[in-house]
PDB file of N, CA and C in Angstrom:
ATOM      1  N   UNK A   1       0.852  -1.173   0.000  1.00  0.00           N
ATOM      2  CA  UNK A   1       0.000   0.000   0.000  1.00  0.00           C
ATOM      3  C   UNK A   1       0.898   1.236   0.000  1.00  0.00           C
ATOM      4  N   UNK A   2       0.677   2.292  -0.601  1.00  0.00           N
ATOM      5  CA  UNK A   2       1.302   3.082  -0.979  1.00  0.00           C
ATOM      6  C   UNK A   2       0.958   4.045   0.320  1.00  0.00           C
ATOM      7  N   UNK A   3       2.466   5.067   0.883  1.00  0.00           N
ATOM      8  CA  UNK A   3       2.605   5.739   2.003  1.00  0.00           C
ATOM      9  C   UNK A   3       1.343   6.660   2.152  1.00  0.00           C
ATOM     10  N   UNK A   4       1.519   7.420   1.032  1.00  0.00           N
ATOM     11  CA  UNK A   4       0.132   8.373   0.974  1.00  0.00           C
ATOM     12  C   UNK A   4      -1.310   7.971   1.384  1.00  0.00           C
ATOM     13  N   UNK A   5      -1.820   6.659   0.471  1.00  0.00           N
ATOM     14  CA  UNK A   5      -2.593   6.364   0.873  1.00  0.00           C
ATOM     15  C   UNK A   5      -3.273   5.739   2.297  1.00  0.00           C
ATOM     16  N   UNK A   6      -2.255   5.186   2.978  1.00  0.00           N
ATOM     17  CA  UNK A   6      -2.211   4.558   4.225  1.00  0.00           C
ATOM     18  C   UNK A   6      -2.518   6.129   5.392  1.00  0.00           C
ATOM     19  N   UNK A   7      -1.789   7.089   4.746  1.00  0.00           N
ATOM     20  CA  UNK A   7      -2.145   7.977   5.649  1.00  0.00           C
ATOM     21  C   UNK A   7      -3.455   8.577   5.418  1.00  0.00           C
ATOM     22  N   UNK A   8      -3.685   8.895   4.209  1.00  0.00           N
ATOM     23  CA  UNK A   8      -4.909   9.255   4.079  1.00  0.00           C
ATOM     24  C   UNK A   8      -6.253   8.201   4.558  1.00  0.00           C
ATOM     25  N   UNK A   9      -6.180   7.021   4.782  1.00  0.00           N
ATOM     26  CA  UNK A   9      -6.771   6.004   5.186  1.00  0.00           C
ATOM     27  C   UNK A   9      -6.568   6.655   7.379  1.00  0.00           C
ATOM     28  N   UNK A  10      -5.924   6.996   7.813  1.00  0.00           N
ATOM     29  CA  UNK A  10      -6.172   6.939   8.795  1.00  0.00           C
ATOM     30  C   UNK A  10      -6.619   8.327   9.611  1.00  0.00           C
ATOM     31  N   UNK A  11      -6.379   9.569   8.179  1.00  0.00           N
ATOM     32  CA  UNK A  11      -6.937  10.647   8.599  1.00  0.00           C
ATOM     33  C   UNK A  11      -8.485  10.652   8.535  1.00  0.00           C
ATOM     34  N   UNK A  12      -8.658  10.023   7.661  1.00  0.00           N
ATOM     35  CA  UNK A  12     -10.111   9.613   7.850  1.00  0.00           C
ATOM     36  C   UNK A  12     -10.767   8.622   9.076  1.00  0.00           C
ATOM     37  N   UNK A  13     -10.133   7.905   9.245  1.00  0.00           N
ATOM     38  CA  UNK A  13     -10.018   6.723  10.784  1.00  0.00           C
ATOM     39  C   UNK A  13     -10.241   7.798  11.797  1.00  0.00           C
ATOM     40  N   UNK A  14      -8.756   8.754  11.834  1.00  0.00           N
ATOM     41  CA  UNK A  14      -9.437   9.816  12.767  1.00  0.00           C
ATOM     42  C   UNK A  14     -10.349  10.798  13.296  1.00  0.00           C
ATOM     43  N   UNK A  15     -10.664  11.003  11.774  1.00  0.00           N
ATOM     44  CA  UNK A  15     -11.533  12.334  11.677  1.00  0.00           C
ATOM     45  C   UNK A  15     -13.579  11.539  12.617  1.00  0.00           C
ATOM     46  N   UNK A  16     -13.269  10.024  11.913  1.00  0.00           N
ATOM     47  CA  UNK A  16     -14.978   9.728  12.313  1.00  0.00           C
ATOM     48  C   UNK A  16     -14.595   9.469  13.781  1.00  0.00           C
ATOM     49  N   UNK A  17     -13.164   8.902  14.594  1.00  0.00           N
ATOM     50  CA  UNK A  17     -13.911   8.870  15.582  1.00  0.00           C
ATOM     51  C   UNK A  17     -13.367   9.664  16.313  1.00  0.00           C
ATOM     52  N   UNK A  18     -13.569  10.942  15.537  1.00  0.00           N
ATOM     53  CA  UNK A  18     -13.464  12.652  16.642  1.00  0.00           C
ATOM     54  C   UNK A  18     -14.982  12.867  16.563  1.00  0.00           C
ATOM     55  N   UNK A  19     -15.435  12.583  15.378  1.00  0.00           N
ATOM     56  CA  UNK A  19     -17.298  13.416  15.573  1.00  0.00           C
ATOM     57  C   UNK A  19     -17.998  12.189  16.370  1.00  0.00           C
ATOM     58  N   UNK A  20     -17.414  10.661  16.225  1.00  0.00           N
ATOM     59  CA  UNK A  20     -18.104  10.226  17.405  1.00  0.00           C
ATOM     60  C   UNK A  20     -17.977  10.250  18.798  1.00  0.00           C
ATOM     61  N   UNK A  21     -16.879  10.408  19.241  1.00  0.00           N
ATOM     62  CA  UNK A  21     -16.269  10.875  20.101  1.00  0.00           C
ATOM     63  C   UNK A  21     -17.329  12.417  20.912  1.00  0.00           C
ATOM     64  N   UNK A  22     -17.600  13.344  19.610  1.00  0.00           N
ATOM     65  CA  UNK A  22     -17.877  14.232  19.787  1.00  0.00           C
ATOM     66  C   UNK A  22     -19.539  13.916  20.336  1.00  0.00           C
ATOM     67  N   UNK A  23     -20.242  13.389  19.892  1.00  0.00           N
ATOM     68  CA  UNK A  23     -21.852  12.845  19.727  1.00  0.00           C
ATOM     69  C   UNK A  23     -21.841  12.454  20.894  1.00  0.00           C
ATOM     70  N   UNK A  24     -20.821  11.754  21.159  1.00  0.00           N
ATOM     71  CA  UNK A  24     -21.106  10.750  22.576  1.00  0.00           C
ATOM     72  C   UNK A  24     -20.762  11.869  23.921  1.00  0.00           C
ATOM     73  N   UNK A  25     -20.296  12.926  23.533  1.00  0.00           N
ATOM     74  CA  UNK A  25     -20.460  14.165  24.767  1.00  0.00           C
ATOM     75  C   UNK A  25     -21.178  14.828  24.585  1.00  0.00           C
ATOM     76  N   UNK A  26     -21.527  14.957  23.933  1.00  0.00           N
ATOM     77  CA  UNK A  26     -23.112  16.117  23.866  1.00  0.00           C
ATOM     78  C   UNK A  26     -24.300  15.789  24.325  1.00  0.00           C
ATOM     79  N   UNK A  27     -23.791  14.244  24.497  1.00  0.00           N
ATOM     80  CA  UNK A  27     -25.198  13.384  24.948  1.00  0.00           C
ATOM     81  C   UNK A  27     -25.040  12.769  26.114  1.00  0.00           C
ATOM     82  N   UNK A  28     -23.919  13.155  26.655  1.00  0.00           N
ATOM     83  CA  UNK A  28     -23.595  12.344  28.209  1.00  0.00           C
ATOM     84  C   UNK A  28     -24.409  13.459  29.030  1.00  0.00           C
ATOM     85  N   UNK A  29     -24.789  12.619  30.418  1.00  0.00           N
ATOM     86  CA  UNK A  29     -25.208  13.300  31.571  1.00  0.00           C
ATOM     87  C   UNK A  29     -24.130  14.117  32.589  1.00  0.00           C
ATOM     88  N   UNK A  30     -24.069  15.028  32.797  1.00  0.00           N
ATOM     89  CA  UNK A  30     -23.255  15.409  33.252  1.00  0.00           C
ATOM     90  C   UNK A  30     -22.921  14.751  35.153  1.00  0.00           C
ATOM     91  N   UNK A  31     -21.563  14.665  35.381  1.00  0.00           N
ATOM     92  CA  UNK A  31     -21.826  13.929  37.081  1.00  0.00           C
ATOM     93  C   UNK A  31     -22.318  14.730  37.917  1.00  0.00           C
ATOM     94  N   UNK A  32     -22.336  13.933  38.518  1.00  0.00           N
ATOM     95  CA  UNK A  32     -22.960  14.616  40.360  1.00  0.00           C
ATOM     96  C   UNK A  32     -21.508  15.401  40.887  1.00  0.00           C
ATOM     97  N   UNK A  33     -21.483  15.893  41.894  1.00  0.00           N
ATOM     98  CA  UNK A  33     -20.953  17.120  42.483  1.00  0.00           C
ATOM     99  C   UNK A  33     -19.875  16.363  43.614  1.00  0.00           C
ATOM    100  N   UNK A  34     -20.793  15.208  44.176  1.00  0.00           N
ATOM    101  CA  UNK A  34     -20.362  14.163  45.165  1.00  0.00           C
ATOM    102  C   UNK A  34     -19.294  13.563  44.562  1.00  0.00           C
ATOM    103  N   UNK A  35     -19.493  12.920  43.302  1.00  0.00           N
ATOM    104  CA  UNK A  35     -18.333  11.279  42.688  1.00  0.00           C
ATOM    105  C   UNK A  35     -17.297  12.943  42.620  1.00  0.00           C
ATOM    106  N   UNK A  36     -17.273  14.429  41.873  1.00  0.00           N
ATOM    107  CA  UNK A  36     -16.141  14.639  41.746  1.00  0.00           C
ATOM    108  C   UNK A  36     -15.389  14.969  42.986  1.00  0.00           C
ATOM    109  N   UNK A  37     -15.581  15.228  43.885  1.00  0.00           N
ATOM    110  CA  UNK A  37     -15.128  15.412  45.703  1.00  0.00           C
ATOM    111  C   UNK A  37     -14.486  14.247  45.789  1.00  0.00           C
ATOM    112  N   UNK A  38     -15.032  12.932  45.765  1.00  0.00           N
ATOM    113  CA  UNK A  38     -14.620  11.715  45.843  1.00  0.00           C
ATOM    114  C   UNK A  38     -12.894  11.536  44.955  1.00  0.00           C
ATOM    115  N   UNK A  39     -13.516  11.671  43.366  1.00  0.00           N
ATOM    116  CA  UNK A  39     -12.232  11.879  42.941  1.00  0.00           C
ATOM    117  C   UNK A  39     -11.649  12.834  43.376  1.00  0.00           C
ATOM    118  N   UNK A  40     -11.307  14.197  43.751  1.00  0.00           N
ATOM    119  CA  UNK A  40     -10.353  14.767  43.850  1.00  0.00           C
ATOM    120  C   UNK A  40      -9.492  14.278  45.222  1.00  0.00           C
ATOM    121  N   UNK A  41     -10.667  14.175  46.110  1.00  0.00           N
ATOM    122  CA  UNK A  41      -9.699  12.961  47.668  1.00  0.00           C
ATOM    123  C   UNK A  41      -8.702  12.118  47.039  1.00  0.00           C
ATOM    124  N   UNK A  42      -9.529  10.979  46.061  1.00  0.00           N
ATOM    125  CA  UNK A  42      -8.762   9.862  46.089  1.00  0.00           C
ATOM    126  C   UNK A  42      -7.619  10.512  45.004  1.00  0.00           C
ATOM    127  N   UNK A  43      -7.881  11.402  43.884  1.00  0.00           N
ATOM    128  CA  UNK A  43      -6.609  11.097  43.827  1.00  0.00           C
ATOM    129  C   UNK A  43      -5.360  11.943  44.547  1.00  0.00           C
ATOM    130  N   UNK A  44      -5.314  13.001  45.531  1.00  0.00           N
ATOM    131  CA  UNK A  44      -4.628  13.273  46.328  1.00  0.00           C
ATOM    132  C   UNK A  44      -3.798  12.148  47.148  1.00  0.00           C
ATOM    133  N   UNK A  45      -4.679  11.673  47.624  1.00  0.00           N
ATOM    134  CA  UNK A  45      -4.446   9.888  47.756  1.00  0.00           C
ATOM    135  C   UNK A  45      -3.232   9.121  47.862  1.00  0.00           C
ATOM    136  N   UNK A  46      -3.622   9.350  45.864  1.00  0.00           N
ATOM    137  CA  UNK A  46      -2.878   8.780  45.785  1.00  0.00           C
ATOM    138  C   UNK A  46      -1.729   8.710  45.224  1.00  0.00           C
ATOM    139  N   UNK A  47      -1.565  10.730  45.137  1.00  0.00           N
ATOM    140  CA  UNK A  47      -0.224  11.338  44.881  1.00  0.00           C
ATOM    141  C   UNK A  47       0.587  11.036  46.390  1.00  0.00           C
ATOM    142  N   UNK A  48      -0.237  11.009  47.612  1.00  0.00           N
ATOM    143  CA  UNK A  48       0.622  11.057  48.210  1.00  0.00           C
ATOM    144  C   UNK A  48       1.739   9.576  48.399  1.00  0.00           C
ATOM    145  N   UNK A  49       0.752   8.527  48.275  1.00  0.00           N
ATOM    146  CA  UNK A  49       1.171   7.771  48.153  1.00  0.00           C
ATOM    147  C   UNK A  49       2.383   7.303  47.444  1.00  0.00           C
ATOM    148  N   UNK A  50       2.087   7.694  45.831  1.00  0.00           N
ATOM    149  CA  UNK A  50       3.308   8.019  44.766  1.00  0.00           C
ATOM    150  C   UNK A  50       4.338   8.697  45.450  1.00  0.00           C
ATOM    151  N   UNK A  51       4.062   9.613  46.038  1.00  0.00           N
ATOM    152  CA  UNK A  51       5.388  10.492  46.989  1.00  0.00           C
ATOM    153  C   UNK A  51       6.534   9.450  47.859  1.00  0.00           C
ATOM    154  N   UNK A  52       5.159   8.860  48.470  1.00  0.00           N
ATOM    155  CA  UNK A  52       6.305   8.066  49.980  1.00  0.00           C
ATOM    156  C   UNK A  52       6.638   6.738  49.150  1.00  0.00           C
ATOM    157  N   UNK A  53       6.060   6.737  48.168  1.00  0.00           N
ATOM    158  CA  UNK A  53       6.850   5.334  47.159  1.00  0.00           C
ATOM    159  C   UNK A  53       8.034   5.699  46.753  1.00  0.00           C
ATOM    160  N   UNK A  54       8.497   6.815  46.267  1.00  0.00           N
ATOM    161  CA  UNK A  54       8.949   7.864  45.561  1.00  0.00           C
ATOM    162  C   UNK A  54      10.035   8.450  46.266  1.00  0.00           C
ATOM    163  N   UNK A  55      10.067   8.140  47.988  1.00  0.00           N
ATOM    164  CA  UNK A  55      11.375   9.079  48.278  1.00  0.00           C
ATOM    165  C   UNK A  55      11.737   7.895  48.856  1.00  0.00           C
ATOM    166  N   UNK A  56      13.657   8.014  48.962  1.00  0.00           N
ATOM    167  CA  UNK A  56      14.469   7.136  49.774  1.00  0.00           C
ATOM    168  C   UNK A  56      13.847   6.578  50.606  1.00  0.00           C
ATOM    169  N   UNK A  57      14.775   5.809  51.330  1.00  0.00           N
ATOM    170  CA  UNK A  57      14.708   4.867  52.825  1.00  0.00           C
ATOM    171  C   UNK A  57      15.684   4.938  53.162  1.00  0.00           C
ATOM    172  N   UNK A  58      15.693   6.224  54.527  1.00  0.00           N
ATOM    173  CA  UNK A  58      16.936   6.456  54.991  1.00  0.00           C
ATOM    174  C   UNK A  58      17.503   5.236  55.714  1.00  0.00           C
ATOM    175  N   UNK A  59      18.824   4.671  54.968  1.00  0.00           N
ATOM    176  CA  UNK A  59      19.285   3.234  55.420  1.00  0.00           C
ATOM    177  C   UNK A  59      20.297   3.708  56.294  1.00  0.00           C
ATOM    178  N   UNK A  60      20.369   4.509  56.747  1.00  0.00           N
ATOM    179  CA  UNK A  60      21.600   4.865  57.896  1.00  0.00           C
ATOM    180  C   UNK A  60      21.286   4.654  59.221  1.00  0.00           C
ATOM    181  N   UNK A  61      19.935   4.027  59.651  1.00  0.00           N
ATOM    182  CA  UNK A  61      19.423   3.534  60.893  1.00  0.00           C
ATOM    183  C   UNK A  61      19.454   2.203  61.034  1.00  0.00           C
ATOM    184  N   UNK A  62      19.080   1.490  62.004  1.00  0.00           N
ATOM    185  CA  UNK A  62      19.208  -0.109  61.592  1.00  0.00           C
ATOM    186  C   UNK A  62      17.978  -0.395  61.563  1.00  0.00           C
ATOM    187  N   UNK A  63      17.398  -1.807  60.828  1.00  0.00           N
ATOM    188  CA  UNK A  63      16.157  -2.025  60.683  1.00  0.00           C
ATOM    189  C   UNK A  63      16.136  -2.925  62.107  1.00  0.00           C
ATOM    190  N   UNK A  64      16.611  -3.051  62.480  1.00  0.00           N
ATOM    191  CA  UNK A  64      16.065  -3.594  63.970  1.00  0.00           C
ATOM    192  C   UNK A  64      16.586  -3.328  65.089  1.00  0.00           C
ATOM    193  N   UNK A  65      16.127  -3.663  66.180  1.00  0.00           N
ATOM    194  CA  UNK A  65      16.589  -3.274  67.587  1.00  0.00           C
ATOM    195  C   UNK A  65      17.354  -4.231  68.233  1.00  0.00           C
TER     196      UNK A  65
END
């Protein structure tokens, strides 16, 4: 298959599923007020989490007594 055409084959691929893409938000319900509170907790969450994953382990103490 020739380069050109392969691309032109997928600008079109893209283009339908941007207007469906698009259809399918114009027609969604918008959320409740509650689930986004929820998400913004959890994912604080679970930056913090990422954080303490994320920094050293000060090994200059001993792990036991």
């Amino acid at each position: 298959m020739h380069s050109d055409i392969h691309l032109q084959l997928h600008a079109l691929t893209a283009a339908e599923l941007h207007r469906e893409s698009a259809a399918d938000h114009a027609h969604a319900a918008p959320r409740p007020a509650a689930s986004t509170a929820l998400r913004v907790r959890l994912g604080w969450v679970l930056v913090e989490l990422g954080l303490r994953l994320a920094t050293p382990v000060d090994r200059s103490r001993p792990l036991a007594a």
